[in-house]
C-alpha atoms as a PDB file:
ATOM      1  CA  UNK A   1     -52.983-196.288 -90.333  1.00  0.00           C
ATOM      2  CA  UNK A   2     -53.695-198.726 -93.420  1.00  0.00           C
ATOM      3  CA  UNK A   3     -56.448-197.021 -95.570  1.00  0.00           C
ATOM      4  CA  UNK A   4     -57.747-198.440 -98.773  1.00  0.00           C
ATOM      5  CA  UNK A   5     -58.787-195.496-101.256  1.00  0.00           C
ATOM      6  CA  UNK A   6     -61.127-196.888-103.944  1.00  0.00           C
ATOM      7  CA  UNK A   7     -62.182-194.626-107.232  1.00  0.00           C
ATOM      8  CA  UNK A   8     -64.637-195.832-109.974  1.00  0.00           C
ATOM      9  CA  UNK A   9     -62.563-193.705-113.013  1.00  0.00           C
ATOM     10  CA  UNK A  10     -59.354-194.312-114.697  1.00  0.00           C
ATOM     11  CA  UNK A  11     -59.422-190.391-114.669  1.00  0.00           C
ATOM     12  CA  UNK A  12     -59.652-190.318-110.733  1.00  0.00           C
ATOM     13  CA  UNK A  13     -57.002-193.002-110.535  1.00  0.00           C
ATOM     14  CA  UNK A  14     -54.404-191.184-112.602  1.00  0.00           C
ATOM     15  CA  UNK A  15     -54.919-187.915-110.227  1.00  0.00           C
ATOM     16  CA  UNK A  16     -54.429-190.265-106.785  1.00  0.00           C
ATOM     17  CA  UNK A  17     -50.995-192.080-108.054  1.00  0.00           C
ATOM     18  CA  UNK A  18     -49.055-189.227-107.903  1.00  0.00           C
ATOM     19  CA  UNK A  19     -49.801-188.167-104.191  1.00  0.00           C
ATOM     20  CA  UNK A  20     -48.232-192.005-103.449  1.00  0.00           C
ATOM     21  CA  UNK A  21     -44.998-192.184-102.079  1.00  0.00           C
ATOM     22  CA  UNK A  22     -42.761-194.859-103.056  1.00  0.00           C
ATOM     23  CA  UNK A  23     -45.351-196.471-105.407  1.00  0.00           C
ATOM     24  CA  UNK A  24     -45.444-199.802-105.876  1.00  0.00           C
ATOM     25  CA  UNK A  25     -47.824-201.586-108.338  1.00  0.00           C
ATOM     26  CA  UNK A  26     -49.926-205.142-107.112  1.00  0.00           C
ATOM     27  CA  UNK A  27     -51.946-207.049-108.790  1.00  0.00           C
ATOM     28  CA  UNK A  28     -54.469-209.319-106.609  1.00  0.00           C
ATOM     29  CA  UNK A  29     -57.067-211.431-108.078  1.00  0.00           C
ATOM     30  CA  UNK A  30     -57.004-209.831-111.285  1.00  0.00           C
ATOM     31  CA  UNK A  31     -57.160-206.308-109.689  1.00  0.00           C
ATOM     32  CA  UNK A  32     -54.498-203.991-109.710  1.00  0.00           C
ATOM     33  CA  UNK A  33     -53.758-201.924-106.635  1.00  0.00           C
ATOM     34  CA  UNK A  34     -51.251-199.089-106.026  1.00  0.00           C
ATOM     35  CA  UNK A  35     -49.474-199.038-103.105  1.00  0.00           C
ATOM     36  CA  UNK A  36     -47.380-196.721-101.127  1.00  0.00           C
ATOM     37  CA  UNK A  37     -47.620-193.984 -98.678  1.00  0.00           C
ATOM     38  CA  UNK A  38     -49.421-190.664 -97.952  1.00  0.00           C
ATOM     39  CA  UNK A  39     -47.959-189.266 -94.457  1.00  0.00           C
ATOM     40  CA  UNK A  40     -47.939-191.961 -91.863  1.00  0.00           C
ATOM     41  CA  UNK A  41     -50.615-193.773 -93.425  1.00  0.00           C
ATOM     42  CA  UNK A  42     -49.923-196.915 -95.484  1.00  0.00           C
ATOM     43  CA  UNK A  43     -52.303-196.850 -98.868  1.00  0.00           C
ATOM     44  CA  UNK A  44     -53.603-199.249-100.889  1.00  0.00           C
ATOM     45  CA  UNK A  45     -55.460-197.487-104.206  1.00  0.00           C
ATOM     46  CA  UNK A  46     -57.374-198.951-106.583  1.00  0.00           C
ATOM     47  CA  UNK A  47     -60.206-198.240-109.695  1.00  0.00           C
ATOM     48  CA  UNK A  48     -63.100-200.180-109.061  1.00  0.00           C
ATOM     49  CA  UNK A  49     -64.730-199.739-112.251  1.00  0.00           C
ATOM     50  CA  UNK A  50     -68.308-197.721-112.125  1.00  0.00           C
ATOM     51  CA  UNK A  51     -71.261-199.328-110.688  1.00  0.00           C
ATOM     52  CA  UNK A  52     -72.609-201.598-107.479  1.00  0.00           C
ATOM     53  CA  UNK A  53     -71.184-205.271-108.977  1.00  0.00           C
ATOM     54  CA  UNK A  54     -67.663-203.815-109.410  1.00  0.00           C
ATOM     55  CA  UNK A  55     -67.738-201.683-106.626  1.00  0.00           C
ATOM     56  CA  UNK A  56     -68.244-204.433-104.025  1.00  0.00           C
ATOM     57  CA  UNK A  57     -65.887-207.187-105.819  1.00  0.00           C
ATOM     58  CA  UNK A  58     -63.356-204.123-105.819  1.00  0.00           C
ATOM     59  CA  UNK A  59     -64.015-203.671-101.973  1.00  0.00           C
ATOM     60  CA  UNK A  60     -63.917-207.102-100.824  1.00  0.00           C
ATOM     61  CA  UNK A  61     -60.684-207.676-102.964  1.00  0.00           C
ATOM     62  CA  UNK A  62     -59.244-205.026-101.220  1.00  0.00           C
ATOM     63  CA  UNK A  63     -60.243-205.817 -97.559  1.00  0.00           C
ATOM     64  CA  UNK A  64     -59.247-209.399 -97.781  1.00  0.00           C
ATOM     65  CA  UNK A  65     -55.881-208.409 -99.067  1.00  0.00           C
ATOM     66  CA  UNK A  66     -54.923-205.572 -97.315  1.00  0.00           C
ATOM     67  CA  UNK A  67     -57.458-205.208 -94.103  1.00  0.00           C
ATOM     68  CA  UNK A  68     -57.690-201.848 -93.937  1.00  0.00           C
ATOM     69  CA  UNK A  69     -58.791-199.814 -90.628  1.00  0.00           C
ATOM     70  CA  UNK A  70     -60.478-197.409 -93.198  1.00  0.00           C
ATOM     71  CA  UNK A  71     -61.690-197.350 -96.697  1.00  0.00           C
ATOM     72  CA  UNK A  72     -62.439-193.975 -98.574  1.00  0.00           C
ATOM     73  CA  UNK A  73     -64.315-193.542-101.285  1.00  0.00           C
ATOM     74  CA  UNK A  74     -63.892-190.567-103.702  1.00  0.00           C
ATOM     75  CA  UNK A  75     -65.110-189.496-106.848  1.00  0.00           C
ATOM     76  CA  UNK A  76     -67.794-187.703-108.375  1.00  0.00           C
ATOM     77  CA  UNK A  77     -71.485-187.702-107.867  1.00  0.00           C
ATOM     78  CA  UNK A  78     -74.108-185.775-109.601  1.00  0.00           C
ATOM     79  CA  UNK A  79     -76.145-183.564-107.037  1.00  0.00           C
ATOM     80  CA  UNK A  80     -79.478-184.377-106.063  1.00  0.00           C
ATOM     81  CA  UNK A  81     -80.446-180.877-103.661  1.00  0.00           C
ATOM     82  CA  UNK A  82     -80.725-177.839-104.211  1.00  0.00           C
ATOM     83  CA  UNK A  83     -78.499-177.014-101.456  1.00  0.00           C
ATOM     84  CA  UNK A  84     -75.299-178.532-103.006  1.00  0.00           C
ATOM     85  CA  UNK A  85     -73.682-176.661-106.137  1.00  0.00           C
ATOM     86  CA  UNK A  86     -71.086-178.025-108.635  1.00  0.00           C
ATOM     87  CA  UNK A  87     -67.927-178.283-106.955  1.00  0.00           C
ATOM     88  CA  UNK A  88     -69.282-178.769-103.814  1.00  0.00           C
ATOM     89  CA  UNK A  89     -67.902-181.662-101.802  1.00  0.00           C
ATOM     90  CA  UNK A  90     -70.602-184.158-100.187  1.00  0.00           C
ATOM     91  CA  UNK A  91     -69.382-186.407 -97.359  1.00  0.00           C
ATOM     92  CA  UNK A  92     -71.580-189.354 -96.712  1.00  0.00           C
ATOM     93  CA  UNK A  93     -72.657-189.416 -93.411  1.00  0.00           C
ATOM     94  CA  UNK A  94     -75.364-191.610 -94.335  1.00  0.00           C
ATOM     95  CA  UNK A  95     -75.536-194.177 -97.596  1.00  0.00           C
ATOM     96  CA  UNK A  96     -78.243-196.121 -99.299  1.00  0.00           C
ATOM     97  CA  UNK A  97     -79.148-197.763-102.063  1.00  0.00           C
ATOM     98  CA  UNK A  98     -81.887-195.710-104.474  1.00  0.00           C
ATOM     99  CA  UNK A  99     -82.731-198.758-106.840  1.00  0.00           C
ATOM    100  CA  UNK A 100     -83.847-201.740-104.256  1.00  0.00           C
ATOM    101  CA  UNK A 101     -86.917-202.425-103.891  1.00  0.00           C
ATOM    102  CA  UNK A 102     -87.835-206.141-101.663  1.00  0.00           C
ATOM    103  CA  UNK A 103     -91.277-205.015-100.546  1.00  0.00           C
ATOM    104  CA  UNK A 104     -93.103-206.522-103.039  1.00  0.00           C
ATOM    105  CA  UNK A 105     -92.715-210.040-101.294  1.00  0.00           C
ATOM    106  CA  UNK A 106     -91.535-208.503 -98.035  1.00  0.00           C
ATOM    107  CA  UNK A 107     -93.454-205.823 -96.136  1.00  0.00           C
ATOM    108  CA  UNK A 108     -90.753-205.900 -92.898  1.00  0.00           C
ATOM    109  CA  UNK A 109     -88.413-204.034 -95.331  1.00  0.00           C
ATOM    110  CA  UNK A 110     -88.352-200.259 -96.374  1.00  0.00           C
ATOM    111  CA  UNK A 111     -87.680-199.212-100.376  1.00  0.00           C
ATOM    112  CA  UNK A 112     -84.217-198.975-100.877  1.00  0.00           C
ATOM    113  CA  UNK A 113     -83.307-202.131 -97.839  1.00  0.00           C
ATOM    114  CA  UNK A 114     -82.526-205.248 -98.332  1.00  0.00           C
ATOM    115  CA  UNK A 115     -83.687-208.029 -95.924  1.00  0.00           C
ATOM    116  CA  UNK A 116     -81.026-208.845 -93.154  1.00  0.00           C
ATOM    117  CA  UNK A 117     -79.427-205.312 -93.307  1.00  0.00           C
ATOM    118  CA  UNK A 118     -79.820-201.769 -92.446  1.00  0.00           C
ATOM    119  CA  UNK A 119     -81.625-199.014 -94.875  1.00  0.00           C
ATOM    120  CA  UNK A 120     -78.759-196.864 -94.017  1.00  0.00           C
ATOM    121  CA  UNK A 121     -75.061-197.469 -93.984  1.00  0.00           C
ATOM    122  CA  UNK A 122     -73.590-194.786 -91.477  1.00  0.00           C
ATOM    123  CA  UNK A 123     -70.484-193.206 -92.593  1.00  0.00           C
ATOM    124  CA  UNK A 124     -67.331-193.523 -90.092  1.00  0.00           C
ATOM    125  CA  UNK A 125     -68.467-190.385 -87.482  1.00  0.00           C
ATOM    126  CA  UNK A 126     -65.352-190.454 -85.722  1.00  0.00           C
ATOM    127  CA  UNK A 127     -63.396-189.797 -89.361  1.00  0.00           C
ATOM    128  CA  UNK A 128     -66.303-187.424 -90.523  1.00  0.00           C
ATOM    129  CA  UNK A 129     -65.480-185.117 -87.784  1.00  0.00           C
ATOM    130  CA  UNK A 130     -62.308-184.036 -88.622  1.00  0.00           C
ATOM    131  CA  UNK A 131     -63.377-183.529 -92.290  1.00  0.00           C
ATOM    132  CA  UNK A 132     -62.833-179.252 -92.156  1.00  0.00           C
ATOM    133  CA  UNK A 133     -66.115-176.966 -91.616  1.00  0.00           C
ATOM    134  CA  UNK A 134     -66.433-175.474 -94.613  1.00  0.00           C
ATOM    135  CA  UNK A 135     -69.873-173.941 -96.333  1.00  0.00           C
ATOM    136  CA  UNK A 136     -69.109-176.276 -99.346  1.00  0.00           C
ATOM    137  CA  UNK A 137     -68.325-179.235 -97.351  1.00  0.00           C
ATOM    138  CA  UNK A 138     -72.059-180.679 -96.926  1.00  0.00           C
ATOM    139  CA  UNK A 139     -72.476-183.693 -95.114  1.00  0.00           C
ATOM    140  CA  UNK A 140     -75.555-186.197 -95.218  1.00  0.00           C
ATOM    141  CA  UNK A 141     -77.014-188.744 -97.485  1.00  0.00           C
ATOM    142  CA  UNK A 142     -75.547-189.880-100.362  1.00  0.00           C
ATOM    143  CA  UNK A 143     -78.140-192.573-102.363  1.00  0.00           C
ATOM    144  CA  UNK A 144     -76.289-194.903-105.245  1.00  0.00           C
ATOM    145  CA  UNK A 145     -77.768-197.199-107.879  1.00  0.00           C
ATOM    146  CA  UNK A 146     -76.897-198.354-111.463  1.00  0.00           C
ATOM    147  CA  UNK A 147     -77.932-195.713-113.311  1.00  0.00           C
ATOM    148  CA  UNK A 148     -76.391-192.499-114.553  1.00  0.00           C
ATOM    149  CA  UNK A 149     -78.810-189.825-113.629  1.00  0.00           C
ATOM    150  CA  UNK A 150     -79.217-187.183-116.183  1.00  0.00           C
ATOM    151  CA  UNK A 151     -82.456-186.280-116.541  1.00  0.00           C
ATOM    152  CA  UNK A 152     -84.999-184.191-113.566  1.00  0.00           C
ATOM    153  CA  UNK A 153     -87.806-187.078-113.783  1.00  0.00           C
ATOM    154  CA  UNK A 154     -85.188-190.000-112.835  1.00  0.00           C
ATOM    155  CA  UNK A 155     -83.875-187.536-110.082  1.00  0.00           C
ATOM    156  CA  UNK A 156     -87.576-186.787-108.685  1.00  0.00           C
ATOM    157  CA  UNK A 157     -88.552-190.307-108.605  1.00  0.00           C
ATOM    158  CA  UNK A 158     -85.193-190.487-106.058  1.00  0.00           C
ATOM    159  CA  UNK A 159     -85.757-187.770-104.828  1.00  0.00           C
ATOM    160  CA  UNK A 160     -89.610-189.247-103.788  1.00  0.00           C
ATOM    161  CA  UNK A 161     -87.983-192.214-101.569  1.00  0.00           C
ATOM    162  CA  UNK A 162     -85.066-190.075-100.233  1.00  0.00           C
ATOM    163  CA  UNK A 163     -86.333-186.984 -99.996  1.00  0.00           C
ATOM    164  CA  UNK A 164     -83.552-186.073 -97.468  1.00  0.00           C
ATOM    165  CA  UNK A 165     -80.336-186.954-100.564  1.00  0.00           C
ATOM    166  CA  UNK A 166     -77.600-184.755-100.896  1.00  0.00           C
ATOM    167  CA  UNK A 167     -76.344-186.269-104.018  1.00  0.00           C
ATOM    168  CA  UNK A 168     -76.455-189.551-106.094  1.00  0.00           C
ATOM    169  CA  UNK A 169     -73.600-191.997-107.187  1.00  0.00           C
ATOM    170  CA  UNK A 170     -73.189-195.608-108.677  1.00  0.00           C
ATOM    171  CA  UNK A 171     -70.657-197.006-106.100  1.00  0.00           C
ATOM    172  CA  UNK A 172     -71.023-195.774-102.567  1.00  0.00           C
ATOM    173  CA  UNK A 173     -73.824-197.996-101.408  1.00  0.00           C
ATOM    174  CA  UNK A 174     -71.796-201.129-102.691  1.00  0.00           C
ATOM    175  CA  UNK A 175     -68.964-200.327-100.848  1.00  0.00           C
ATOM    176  CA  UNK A 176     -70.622-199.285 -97.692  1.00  0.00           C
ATOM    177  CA  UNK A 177     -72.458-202.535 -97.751  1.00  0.00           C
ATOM    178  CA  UNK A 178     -69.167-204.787 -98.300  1.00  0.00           C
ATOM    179  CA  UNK A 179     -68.044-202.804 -95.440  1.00  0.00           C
ATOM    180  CA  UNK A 180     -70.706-202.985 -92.994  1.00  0.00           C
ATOM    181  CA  UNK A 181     -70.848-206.979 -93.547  1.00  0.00           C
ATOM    182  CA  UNK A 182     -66.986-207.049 -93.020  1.00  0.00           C
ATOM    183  CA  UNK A 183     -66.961-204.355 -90.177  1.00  0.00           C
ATOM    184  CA  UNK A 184     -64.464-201.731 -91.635  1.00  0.00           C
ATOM    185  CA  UNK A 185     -64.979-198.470 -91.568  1.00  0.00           C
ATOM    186  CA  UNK A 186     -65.279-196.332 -94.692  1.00  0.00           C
ATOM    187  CA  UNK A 187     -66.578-192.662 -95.388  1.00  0.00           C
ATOM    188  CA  UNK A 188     -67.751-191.385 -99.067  1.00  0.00           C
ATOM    189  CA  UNK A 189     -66.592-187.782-100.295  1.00  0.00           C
ATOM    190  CA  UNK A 190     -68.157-187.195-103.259  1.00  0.00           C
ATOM    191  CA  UNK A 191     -67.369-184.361-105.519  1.00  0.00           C
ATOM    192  CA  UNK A 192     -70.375-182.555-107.196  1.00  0.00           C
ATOM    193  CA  UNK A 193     -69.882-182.978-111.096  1.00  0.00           C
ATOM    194  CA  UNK A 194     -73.037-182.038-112.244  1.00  0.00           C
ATOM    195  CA  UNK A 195     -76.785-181.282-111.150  1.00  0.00           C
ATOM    196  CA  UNK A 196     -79.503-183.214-113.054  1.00  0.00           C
ATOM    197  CA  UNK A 197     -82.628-181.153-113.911  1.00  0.00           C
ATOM    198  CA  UNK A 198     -80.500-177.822-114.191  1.00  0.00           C
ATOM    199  CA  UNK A 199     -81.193-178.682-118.471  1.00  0.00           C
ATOM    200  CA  UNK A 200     -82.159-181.458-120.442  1.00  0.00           C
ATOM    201  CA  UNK A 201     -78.818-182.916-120.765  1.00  0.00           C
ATOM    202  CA  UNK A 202     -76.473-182.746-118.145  1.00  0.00           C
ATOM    203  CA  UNK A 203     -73.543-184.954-119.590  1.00  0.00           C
ATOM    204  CA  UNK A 204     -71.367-180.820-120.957  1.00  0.00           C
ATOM    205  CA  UNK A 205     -71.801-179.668-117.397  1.00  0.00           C
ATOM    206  CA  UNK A 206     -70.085-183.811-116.301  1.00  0.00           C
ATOM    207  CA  UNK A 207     -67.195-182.785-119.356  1.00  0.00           C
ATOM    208  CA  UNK A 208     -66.071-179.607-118.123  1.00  0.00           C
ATOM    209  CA  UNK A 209     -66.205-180.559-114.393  1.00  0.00           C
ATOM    210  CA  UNK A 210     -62.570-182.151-114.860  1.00  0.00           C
ATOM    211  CA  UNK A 211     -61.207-178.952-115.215  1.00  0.00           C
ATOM    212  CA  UNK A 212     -60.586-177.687-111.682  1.00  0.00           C
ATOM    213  CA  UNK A 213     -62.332-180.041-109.406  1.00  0.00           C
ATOM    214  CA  UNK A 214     -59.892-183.228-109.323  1.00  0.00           C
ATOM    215  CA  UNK A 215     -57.512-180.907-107.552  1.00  0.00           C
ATOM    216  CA  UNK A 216     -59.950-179.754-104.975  1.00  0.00           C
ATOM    217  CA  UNK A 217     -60.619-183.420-103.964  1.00  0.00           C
ATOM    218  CA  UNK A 218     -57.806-184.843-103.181  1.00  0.00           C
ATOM    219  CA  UNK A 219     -56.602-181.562-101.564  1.00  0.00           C
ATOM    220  CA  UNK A 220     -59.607-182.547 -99.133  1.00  0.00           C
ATOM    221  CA  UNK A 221     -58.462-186.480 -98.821  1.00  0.00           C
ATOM    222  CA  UNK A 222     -55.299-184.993 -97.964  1.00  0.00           C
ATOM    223  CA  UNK A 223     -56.220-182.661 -95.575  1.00  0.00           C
ATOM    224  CA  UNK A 224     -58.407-185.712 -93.702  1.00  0.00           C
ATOM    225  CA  UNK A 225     -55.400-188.108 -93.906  1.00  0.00           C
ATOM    226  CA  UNK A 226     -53.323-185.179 -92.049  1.00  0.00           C
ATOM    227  CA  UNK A 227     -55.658-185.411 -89.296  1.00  0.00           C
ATOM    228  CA  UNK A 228     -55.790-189.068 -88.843  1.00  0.00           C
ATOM    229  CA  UNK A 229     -53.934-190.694 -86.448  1.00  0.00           C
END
């Protein structure tokens, strides 16, 4: 299978390239993807940079290059219920967007939609499934915007809209978007870093994530890619 695996962090990126066989490095309009091989699966890699505009010139860049049957996105994303715990691993089943608002001008449209397209991007099921069960493998909505969320009253005003979030992220709903308007599948497994409202300032508990947790994702990517056919 060809499968594009995008990452917003240099720090991410430098934990993927070793898992590529036979690595080869491409650049394509100005963006510079690693290639090679995880299993059977032919991979394209690449760092999108952090946020939606990067995210979705990333994606597109990829998909028009490579057309990949699949596109996963990994990283880290702060968590945003109670439910999920640092180190937890949230798999989008669902992505939106936390920081659209149209309704002003358009009353059709729900907060968080944008005119023409759906509120929520659905995460590929038939890829989801084989994710393992595992109590800190939660799956549901993940909600993305351009802003770092590090503080409880940012996270309750999210929280308001989408009351249903698992956790929050600056790239998923980008990429999810590209993908739904170029009909390629993609899934989000997003790594909990940190959880905003456990203190004032969440950024120590975001430092001392990298310790242990890089490992534990891609050990999950891994696993999925095993299962794919």
């Amino acid at each position: 299978m060809r499968i594009g695996i995008i990452v917003a962090l240099k720090k991410e990126l430098e934990l993927l390239k070793p898992q590529l066989e036979n690595l080869r490095v491409v650049e394509k309009n100005g963006i510079t993807f690693y290639c090679g091989s995880i299993g059977n699966h032919r991979i394209a890699a690449m760092q999108c940079g952090v946020g939606k505009v990067n995210a979705a010139i990333g994606t597109v860049t990829m998909i028009d290059n490579y057309n990949p049957q699949l596109i996963i996105n990994t990283g880290v994303a702060g968590g945003a219920n109670k439910s999920v715990s640092i180190m937890d691993l949230v798999v989008g089943s669902q992505v939106c967007y936390h920081d659209v608002w149209c309704g002003g001008f358009d009353d059709t449209v729900s907060y968080g939609q944008m005119q023409g397209l759906p509120l929520y991007f659905d995460g590929a099921a038939s890829v989801i499934e084989k994710i393992h069960d595992d109590p800190h493998v939660h799956c549901g909505l993940i909600v993305s915007g351009d802003q770092f969320i590090d503080n409880i009253d940012d996270l309750n005003t999210i929280i308001s809209h989408f009351p249903q979030a698992l956790a929050v992220d600056m790239e998923s709903g980008a990429i999810a978007h590209t993908c739904h308007v170029r009909n390629t599948p993609f899934v989000s497994m997003r790594i909990i870093s940190d959880s905003p409202g456990a203190s004032n300032d969440n950024s120590q508990q975001y430092s001392d994530f990298w310790v242990d947790a890089p490992a534990h994702t891609l050990a999950v990517v891994k696993e999925l890619l095993q299962k794919l056919d």
